[in-house]
Protein backbone atom coordinates (compact mmCIF):
# COMPACT_ATOMS: atom_id res chain seq x y z
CA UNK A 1 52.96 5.27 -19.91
CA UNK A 2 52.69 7.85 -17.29
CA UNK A 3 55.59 7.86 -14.93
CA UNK A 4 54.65 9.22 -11.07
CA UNK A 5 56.68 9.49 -8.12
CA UNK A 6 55.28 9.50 -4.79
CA UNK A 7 57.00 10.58 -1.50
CA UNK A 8 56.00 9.40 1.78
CA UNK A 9 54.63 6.25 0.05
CA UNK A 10 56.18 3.58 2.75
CA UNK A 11 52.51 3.94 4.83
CA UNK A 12 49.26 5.47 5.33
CA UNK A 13 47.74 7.66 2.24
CA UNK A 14 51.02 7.51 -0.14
CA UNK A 15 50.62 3.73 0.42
CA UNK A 16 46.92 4.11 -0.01
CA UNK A 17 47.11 5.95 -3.11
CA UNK A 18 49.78 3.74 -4.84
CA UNK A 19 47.59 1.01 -4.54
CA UNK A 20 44.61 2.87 -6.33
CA UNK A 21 47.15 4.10 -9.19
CA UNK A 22 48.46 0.56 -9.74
CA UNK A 23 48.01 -0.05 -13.39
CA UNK A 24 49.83 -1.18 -16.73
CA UNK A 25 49.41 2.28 -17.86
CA UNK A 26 51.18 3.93 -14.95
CA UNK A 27 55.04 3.39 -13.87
CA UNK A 28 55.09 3.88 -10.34
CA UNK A 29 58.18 5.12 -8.16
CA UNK A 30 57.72 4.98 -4.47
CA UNK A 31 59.46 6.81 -1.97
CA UNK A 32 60.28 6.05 1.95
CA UNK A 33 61.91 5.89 5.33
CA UNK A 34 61.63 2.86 6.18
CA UNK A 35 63.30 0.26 3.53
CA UNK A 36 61.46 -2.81 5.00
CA UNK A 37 57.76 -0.88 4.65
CA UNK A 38 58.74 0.58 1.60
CA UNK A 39 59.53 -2.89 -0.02
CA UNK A 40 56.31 -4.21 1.24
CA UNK A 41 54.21 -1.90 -0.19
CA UNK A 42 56.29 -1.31 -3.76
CA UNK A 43 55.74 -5.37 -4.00
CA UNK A 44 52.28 -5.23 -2.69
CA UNK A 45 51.66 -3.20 -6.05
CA UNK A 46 54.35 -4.03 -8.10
CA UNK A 47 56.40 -0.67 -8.29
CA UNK A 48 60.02 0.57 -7.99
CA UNK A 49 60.86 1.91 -4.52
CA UNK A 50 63.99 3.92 -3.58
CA UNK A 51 64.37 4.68 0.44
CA UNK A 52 65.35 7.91 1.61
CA UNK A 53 65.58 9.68 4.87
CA UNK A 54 63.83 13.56 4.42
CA UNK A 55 65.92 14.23 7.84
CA UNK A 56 69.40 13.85 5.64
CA UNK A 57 69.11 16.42 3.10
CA UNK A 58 71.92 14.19 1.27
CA UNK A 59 69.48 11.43 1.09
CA UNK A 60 67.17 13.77 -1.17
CA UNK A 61 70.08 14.97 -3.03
CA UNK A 62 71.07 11.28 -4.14
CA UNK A 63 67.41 10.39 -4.88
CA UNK A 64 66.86 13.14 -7.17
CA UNK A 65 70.50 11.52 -9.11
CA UNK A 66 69.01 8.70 -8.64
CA UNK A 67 65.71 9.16 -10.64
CA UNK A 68 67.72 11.72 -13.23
CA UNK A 69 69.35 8.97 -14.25
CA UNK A 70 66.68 6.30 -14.57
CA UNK A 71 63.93 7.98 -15.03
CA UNK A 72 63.80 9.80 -18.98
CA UNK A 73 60.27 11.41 -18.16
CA UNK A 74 58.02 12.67 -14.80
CA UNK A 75 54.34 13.15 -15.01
CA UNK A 76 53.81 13.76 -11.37
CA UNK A 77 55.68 14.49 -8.44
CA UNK A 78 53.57 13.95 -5.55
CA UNK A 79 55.15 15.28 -2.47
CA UNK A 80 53.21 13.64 0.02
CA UNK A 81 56.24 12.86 2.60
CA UNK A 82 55.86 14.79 6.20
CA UNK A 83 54.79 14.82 9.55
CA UNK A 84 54.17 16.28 12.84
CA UNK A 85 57.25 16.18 15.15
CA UNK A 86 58.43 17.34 18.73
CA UNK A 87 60.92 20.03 19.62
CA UNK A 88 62.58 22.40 18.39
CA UNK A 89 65.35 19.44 17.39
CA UNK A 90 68.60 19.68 15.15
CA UNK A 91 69.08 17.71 12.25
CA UNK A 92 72.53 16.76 11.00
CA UNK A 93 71.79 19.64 7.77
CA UNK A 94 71.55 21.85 11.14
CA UNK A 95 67.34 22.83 9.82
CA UNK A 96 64.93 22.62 12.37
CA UNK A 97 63.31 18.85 11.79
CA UNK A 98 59.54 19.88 10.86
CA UNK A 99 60.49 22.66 8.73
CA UNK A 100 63.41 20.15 6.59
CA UNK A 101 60.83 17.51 6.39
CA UNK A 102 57.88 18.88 5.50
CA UNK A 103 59.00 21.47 3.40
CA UNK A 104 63.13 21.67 2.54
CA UNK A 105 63.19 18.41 1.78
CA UNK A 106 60.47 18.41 -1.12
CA UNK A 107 61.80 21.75 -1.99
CA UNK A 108 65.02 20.72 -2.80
CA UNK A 109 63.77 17.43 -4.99
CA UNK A 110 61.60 19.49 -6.50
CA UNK A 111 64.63 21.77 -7.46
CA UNK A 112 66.62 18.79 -8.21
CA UNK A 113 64.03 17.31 -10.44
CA UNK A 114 63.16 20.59 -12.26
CA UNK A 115 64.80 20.36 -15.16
CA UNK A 116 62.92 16.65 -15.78
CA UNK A 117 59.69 18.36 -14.98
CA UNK A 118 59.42 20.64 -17.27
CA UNK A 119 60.34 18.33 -20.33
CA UNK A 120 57.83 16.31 -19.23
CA UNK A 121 55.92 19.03 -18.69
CA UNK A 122 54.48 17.55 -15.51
CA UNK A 123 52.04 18.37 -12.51
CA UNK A 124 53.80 18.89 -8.91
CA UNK A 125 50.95 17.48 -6.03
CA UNK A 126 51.96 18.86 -2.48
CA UNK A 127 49.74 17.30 0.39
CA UNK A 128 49.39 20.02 2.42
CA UNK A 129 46.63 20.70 5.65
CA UNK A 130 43.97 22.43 6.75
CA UNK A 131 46.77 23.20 9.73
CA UNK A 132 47.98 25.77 7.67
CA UNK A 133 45.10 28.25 8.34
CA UNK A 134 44.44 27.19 11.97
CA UNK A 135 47.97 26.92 13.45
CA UNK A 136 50.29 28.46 10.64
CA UNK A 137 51.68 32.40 10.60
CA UNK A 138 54.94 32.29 8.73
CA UNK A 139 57.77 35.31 10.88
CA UNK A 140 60.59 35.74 8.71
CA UNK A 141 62.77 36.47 11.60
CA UNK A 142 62.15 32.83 12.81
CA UNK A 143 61.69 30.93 9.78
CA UNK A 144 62.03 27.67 11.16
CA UNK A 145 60.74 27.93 14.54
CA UNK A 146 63.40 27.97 16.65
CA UNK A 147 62.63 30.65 19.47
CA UNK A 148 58.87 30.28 19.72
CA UNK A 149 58.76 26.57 19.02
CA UNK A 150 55.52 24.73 19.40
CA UNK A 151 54.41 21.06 17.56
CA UNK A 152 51.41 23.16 15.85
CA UNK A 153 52.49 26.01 14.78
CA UNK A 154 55.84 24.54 13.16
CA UNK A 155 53.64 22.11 11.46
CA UNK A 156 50.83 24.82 10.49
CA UNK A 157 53.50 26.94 9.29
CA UNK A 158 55.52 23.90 7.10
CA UNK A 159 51.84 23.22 5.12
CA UNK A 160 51.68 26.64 4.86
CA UNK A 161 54.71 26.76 3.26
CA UNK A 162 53.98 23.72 1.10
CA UNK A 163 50.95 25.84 0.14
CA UNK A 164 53.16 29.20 -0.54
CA UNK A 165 55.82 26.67 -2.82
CA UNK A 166 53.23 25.64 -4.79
CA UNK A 167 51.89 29.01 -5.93
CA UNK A 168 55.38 30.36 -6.61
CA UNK A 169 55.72 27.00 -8.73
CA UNK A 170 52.99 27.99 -10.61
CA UNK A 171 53.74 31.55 -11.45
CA UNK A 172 57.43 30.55 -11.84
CA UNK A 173 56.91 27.90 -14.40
CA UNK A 174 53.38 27.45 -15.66
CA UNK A 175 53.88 29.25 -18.58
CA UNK A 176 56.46 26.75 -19.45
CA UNK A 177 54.19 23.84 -19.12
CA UNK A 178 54.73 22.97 -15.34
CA UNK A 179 51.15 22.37 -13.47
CA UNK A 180 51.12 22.41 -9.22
CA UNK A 181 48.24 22.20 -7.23
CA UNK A 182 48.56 21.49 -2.84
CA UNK A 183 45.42 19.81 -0.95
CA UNK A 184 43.82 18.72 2.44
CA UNK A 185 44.05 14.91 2.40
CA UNK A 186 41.21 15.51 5.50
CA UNK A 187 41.85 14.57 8.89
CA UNK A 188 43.20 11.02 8.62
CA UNK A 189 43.90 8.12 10.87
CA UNK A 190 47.62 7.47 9.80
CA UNK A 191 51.05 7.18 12.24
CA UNK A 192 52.06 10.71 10.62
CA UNK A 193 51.80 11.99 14.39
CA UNK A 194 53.75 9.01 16.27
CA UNK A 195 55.10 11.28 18.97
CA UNK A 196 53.58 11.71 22.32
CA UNK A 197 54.91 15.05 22.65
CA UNK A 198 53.29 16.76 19.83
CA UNK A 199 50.25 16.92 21.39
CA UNK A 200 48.43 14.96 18.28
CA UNK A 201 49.24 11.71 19.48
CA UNK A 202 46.20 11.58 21.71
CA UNK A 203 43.90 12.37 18.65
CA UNK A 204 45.59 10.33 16.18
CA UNK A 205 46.90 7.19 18.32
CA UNK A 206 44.07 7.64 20.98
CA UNK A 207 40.13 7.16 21.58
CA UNK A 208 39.17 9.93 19.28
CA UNK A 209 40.96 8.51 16.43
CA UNK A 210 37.90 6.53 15.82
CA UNK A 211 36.20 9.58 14.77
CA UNK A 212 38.87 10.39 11.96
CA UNK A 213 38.59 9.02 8.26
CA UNK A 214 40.93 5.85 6.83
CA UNK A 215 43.96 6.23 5.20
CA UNK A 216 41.80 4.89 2.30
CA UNK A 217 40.24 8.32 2.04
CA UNK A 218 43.10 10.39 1.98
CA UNK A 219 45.15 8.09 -0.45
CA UNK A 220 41.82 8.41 -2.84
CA UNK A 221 42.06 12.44 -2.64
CA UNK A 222 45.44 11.72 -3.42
CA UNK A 223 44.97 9.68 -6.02
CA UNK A 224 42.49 11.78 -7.75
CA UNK A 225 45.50 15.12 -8.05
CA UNK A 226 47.79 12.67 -9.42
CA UNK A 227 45.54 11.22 -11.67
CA UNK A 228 43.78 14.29 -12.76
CA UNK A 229 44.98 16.45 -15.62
CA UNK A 230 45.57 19.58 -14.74
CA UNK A 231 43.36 22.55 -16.09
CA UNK A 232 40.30 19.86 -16.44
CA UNK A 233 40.39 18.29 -12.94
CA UNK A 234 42.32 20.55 -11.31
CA UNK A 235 43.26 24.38 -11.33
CA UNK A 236 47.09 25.02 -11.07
CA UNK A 237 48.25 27.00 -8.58
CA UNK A 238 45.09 26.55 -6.21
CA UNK A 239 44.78 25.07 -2.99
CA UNK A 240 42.07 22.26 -2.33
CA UNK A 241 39.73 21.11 0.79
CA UNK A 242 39.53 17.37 1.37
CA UNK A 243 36.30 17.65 -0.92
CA UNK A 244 38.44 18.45 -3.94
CA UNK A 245 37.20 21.91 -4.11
CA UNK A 246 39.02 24.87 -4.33
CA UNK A 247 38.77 26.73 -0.73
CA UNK A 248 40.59 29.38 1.61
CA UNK A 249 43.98 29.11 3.78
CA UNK A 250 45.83 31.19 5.32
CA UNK A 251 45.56 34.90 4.24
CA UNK A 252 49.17 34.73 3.67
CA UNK A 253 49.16 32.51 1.17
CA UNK A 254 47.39 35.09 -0.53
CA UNK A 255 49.83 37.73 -0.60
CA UNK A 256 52.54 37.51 -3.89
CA UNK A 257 54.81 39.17 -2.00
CA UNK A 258 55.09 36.65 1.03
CA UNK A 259 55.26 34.05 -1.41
CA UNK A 260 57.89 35.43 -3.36
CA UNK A 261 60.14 36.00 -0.01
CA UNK A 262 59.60 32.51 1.15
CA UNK A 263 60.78 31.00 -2.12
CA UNK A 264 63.66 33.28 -2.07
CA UNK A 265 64.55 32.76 1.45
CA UNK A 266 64.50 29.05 1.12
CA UNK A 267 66.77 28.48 -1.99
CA UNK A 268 69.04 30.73 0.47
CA UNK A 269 68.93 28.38 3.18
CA UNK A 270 69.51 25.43 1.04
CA UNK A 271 72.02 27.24 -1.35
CA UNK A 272 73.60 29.98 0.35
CA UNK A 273 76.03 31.78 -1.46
CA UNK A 274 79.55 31.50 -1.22
C-alpha cells in the first residue's frame, strides 16, 4: 500500500485530487487549515486528516512529529498547500506571509520528513505556477519581499522558489533514491486568491472566473504526479505545464548557482546558527 500525503487538501485541487486517489491500494493523509473542511473532505474519501496552520511554522514542525511517528513509510509528499495573499504582513515566525506559506512552510516539512523519504525512497510533488515566469525574479537582498512588496511578484517569486527547491531536491538526493518533480495545475477556479487586495480576486472570485478551468482539472494534473512513477511518467527534477509536459520557467530556475543560494539561504532563515 502506497502511503501519500497531501498538503493543502482541505479544498479546491488537493481536495480534488484526493478524491481521484481514493483507493484500497493507497493510504491517504490529508493536510489543512481549516479542521471543519478538512474533516469533510478526509470523510468524504475515507482518509486520515491532520490540520495545520502553514502561517505557524510550529504547526508544520508538530505535523512532521506527527506523521514520523505514525507513519513507517512515504511514497509521496505532495506539497500542494499555498496561496496568493495581500501585504507585505508579519507572521508570528516574523517571515513575510506569502513567502512562509508557499514556500518555508513545505520547505521545512520537507526537511522534517527527509529522513522518511528517502527510506521510502519517495517522489516530492510541488504545485507550483506558471506565475513563476510572468511575475517571479528572485533579489537576494529582499528575499521575502519586504521593500518592494507587490501580491504578484511575492507570489511569482514563492512558485519560483517551489520550482528552484525542487531542482536542488533532485540533485541533492536523487542519487539516493529521492524523485521531485513541480507543475502548473493551469489556471483554476479555486478560493486560493480570497483576498480583494491581491488584485486576483476579480479574476478568480469575479465574472472572468467563468473562463478558468474546475478544480476537477487541476486535482487530475495533480493526481497524475502523485500517481505517476517517477522516471516513466515523470522526469525528476523537471518542471511541468498544465499539459503534463515538460516546458520553460523562469531563466533563473535554470541557473545551478541561484538554486544552490536559495536552498542555502533558506535553511538559514529557518535554522540560523547559533
Amino acid at each position: 500500500m502506497r502511503t501519500v500525503v497531501i498538503t493543502g487538501a482541505s479544498d479546491g485541487i488537493g481536495a480534488a485530487a484526493s478524491a481521484l486517489l481514493a483507493s484500497d491500494d493507497v493510504r491517504l493523509v490529508l493536510v489543512g487549515r481549516s479542521p471543519t473542511k478538512l474533516k469533510a473532505v478526509a470523510e468524504r474519501v475515507g482518509a486520515e486528516h491532520h490540520a495545520a496552520d502553514f502561517t505557524h511554522l510550529d504547526d508544520v514542525r508538530d505535523l512532521a512529529n506527527t506523521l514520523n511517528a505514525s507513519l513507517d513509510r512515504i511514497d509521496v509528499l505532495a506539497n500542494n498547500a499555498g496561496g496568493i495573499f495581500a501585504g507585505p504582513v508579519k507572521t508570528a515566525d516574523g517571515f513575510e506571509k506569502t513567502f512562509q506559506v508557499n514556500h518555508l512552510a513545505p520547505f521545512l516539512l520537507t526537511h522534517l520528513l527527509l529522513d522518511r523519504l528517502i527510506e521510502s525512497r519517495a517522489a516530492v510533488v510541488a504545485t507550483s505556477s506558471v506565475g513563476a515566469r510572468l511575475f517571479g525574479h528572485i533579489d537576494f537582498d529582499d528575499l521575502q519581499n519586504w521593500r518592494n512588496f507587490h501580491p504578484r511578484k511575492a507570489y511569482g517569486d514563492a512558485k519560483l522558489a517551489n520550482i528552484l527547491f525542487t531542482k536542488e531536491l533532485h540533485r541533492r538526493f536523487h542519487a539516493q533514491g529521492l524523485s521531485a518533480v513541480a507543475f502548473h495545475p493551469g489556471n483554476i477556479a479555486t478560493n486560493f486568491a480570497a483576498e480583494k487586495r491581491t488584485g486576483f480576486n476579480r479574476i478568480y472570485h469575479g465574472p472572468l472566473s467563468a473562463v478558468l478551468a474546475s478544480p476537477k482539472t487541476g486535482g487530475a494534473n495533480l493526481a497524475h504526479f502523485i500517481a505517476g512513477t517517477p522516471g516513466q511518467d515523470w522526469q525528476s527534477g523537471e518542471y511541468y505545464g498544465s499539459h503534463r509536459k515538460i516546458t520553460r520557467t523562469n531563466p533563473q530556475a535554470s541557473d545551478p548557482t541561484i538554486i544552490a543560494r536559495h536552498w542555502r539561504q533558506t535553511e538559514h532563515l529557518l535554522f540560523p546558527p547559533p
